[in-house]
N, C-alpha and C. Protein backbone atom coordinates (compact mmCIF):
# COMPACT_ATOMS: atom_id res chain seq x y z
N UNK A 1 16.48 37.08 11.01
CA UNK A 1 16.85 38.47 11.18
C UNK A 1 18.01 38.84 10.26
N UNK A 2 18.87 38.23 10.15
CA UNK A 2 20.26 38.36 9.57
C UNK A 2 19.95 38.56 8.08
N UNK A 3 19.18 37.35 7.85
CA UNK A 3 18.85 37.33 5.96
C UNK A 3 18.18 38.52 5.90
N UNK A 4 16.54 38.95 6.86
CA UNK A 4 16.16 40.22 6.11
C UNK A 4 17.50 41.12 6.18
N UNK A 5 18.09 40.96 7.19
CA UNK A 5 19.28 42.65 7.12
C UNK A 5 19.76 42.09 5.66
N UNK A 6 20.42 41.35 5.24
CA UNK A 6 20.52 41.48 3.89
C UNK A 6 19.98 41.86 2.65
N UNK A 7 18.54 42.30 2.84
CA UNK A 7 17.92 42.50 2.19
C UNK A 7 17.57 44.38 2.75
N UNK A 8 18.18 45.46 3.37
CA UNK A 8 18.41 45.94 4.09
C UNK A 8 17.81 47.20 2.74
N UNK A 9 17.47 48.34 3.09
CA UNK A 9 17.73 49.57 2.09
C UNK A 9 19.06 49.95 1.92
N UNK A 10 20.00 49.89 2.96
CA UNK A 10 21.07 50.09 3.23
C UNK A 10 22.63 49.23 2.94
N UNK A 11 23.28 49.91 2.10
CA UNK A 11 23.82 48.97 1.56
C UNK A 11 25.35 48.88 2.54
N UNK A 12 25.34 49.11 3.54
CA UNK A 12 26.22 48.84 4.47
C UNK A 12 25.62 47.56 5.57
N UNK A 13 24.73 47.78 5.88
CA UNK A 13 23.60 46.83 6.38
C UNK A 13 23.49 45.78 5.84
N UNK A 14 23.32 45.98 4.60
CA UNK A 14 23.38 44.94 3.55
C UNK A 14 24.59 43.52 3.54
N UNK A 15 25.66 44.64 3.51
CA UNK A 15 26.71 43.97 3.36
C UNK A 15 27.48 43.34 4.63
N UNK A 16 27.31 43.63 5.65
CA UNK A 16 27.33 44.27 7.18
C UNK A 16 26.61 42.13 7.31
N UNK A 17 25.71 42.20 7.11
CA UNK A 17 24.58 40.86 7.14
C UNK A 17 25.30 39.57 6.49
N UNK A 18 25.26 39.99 5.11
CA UNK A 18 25.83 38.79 4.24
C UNK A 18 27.55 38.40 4.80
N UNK A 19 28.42 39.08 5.23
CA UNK A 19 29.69 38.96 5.92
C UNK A 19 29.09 38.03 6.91
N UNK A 20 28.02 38.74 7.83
CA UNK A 20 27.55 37.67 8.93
C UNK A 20 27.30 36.44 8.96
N UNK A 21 26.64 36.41 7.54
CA UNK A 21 26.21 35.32 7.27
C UNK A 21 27.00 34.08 6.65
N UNK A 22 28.06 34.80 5.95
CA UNK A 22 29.10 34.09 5.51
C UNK A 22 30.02 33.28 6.67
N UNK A 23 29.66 34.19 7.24
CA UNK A 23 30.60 33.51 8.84
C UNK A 23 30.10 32.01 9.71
N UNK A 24 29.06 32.12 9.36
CA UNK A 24 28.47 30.59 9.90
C UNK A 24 28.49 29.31 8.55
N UNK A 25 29.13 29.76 7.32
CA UNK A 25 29.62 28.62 6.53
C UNK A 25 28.60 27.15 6.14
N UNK A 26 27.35 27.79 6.44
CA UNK A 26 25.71 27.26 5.85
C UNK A 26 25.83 27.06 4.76
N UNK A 27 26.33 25.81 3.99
CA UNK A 27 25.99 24.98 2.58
C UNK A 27 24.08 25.56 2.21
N UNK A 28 23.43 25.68 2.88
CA UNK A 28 22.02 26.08 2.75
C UNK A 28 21.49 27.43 1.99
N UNK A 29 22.51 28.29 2.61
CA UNK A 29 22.46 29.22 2.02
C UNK A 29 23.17 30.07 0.76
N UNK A 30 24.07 28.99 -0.18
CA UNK A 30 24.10 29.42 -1.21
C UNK A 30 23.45 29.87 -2.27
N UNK A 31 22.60 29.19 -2.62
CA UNK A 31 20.89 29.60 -3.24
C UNK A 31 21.08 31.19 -3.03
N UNK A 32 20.89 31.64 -2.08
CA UNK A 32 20.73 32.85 -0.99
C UNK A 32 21.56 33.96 -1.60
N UNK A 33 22.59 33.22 -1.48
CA UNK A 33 23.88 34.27 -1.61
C UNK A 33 24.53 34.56 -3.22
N UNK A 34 23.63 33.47 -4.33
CA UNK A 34 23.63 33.48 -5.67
C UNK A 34 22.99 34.68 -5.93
N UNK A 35 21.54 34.71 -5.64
CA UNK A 35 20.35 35.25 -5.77
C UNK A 35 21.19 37.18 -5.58
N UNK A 36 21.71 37.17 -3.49
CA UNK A 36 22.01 38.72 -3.48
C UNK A 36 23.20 39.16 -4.65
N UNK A 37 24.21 38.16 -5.07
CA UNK A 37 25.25 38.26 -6.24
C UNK A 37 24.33 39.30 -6.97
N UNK A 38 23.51 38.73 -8.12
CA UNK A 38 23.05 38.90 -9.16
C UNK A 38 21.69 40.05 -9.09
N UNK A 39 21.38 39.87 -7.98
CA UNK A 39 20.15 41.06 -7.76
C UNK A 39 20.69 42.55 -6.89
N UNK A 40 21.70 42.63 -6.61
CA UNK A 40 21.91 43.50 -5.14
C UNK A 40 22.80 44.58 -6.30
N UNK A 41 22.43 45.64 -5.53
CA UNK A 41 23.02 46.74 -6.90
C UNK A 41 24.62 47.50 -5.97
N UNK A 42 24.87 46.81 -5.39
CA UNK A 42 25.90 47.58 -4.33
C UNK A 42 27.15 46.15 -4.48
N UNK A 43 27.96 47.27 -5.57
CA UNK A 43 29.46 45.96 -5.49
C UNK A 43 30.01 45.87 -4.24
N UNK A 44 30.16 46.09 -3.10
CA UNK A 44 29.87 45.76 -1.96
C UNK A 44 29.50 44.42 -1.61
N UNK A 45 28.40 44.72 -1.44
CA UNK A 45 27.85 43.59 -1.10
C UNK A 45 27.95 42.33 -2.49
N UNK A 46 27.93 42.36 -3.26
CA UNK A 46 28.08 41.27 -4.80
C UNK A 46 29.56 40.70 -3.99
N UNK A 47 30.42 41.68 -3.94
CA UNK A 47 31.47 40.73 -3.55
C UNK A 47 31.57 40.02 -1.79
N UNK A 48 30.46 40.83 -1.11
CA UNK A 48 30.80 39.65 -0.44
C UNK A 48 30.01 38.08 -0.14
N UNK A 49 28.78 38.55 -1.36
CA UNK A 49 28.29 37.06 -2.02
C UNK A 49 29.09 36.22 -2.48
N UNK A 50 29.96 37.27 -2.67
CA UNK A 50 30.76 35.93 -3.56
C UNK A 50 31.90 35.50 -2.58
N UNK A 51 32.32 36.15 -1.87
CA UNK A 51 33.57 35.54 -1.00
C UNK A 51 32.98 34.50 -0.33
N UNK A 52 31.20 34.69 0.27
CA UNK A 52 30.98 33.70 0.87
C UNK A 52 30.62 32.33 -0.26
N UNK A 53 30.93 32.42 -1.06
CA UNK A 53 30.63 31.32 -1.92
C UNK A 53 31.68 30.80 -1.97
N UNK A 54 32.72 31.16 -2.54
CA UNK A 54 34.06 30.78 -2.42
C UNK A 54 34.50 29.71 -0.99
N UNK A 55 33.97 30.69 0.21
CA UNK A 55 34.07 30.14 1.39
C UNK A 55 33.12 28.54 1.63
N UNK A 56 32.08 28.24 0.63
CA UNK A 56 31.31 27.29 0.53
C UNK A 56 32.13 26.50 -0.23
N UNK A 57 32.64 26.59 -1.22
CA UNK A 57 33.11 25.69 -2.26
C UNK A 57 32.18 25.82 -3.19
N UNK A 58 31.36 26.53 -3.84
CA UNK A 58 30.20 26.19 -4.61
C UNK A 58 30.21 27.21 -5.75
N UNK A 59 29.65 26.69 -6.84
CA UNK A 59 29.48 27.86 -7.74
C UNK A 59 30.47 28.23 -8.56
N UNK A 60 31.45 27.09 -8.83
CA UNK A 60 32.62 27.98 -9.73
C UNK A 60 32.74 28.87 -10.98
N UNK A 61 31.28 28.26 -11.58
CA UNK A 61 31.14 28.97 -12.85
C UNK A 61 30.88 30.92 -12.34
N UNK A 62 30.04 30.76 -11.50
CA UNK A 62 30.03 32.15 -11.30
C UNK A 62 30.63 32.79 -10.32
N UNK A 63 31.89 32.58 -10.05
CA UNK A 63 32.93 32.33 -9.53
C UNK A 63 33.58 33.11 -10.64
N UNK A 64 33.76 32.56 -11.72
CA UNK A 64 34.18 32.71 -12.41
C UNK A 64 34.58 34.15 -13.49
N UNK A 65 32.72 33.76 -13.85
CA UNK A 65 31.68 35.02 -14.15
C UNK A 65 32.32 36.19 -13.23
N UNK A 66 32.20 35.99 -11.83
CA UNK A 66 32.94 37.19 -11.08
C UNK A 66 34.04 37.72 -11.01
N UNK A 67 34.59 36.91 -11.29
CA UNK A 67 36.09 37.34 -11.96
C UNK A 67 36.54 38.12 -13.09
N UNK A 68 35.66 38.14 -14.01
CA UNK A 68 35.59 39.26 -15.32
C UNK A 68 34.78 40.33 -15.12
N UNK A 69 34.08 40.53 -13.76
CA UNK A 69 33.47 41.79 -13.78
C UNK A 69 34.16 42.63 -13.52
N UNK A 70 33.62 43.83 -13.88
CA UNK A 70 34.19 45.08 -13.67
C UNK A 70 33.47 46.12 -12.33
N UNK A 71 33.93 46.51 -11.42
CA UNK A 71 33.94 47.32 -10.53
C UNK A 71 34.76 48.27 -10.18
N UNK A 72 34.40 49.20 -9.00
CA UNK A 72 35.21 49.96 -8.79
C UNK A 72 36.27 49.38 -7.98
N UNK A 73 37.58 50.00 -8.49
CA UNK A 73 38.72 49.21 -7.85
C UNK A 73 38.54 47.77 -7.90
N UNK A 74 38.14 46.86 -8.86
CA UNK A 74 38.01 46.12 -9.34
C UNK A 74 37.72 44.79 -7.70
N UNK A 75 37.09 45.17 -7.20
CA UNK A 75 36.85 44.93 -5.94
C UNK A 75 36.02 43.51 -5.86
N UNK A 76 34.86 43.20 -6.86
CA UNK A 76 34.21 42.12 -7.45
C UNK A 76 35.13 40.87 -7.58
N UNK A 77 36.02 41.42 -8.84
CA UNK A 77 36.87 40.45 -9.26
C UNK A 77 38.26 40.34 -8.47
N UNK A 78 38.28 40.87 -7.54
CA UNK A 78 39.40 40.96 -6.31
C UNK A 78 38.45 39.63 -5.41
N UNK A 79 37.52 39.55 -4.76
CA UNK A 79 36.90 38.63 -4.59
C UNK A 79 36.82 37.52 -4.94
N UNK A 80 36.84 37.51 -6.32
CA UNK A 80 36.38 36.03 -6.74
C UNK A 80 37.79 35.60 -7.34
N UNK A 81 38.63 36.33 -7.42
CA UNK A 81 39.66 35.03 -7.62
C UNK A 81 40.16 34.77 -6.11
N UNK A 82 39.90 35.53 -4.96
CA UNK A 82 40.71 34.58 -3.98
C UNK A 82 39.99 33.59 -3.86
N UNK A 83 38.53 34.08 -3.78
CA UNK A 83 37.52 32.50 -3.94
C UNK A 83 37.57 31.50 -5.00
N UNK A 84 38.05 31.58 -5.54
CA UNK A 84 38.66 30.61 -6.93
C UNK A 84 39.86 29.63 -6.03
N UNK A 85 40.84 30.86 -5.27
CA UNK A 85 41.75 30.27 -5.10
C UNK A 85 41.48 29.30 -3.72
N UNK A 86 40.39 29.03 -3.17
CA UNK A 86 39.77 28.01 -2.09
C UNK A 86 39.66 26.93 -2.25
């Protein structure tokens, strides 16, 4: 249930899910949470793919990558360096 809400029309829903999901700290679902990063059109939700990655330990390169993006209020790369800093 949780993963489709991530996959939601709604990009509060969206993001609303992946927070959820981040919260149970599932090594399993990084794959998962790469995938909504790079496909999900709502910086919103991108960053909180990425916080939950951070929260995994995984992924530093795009970790990284997230750190030079550009968003509004730079909100992406507000993300990924605290997840850097994990």
């Amino acid at each position: 249930m949780r993963v489709r809400a991530a996959e939601d029309r709604s990009s509060g829903v969206r993001t609303g899910a992946l927070a959820a999901l981040n919260r149970l700290r599932d090594a399993s679902l990084a794959g998962f949470f790469e995938d909504r990063f790079r496909r999900d059109d709502s910086y919103l939700a991108q960053a909180e793919a990425v916080r939950a990655l951070g929260n995994l330990g995984v992924r530093p390169a795009l970790l990284a990558e997230a750190a030079a993006m550009k968003s509004p209020n730079g909100v992406i790369a507000r993300a990924a360096q605290e997840a850097l800093k994990r």
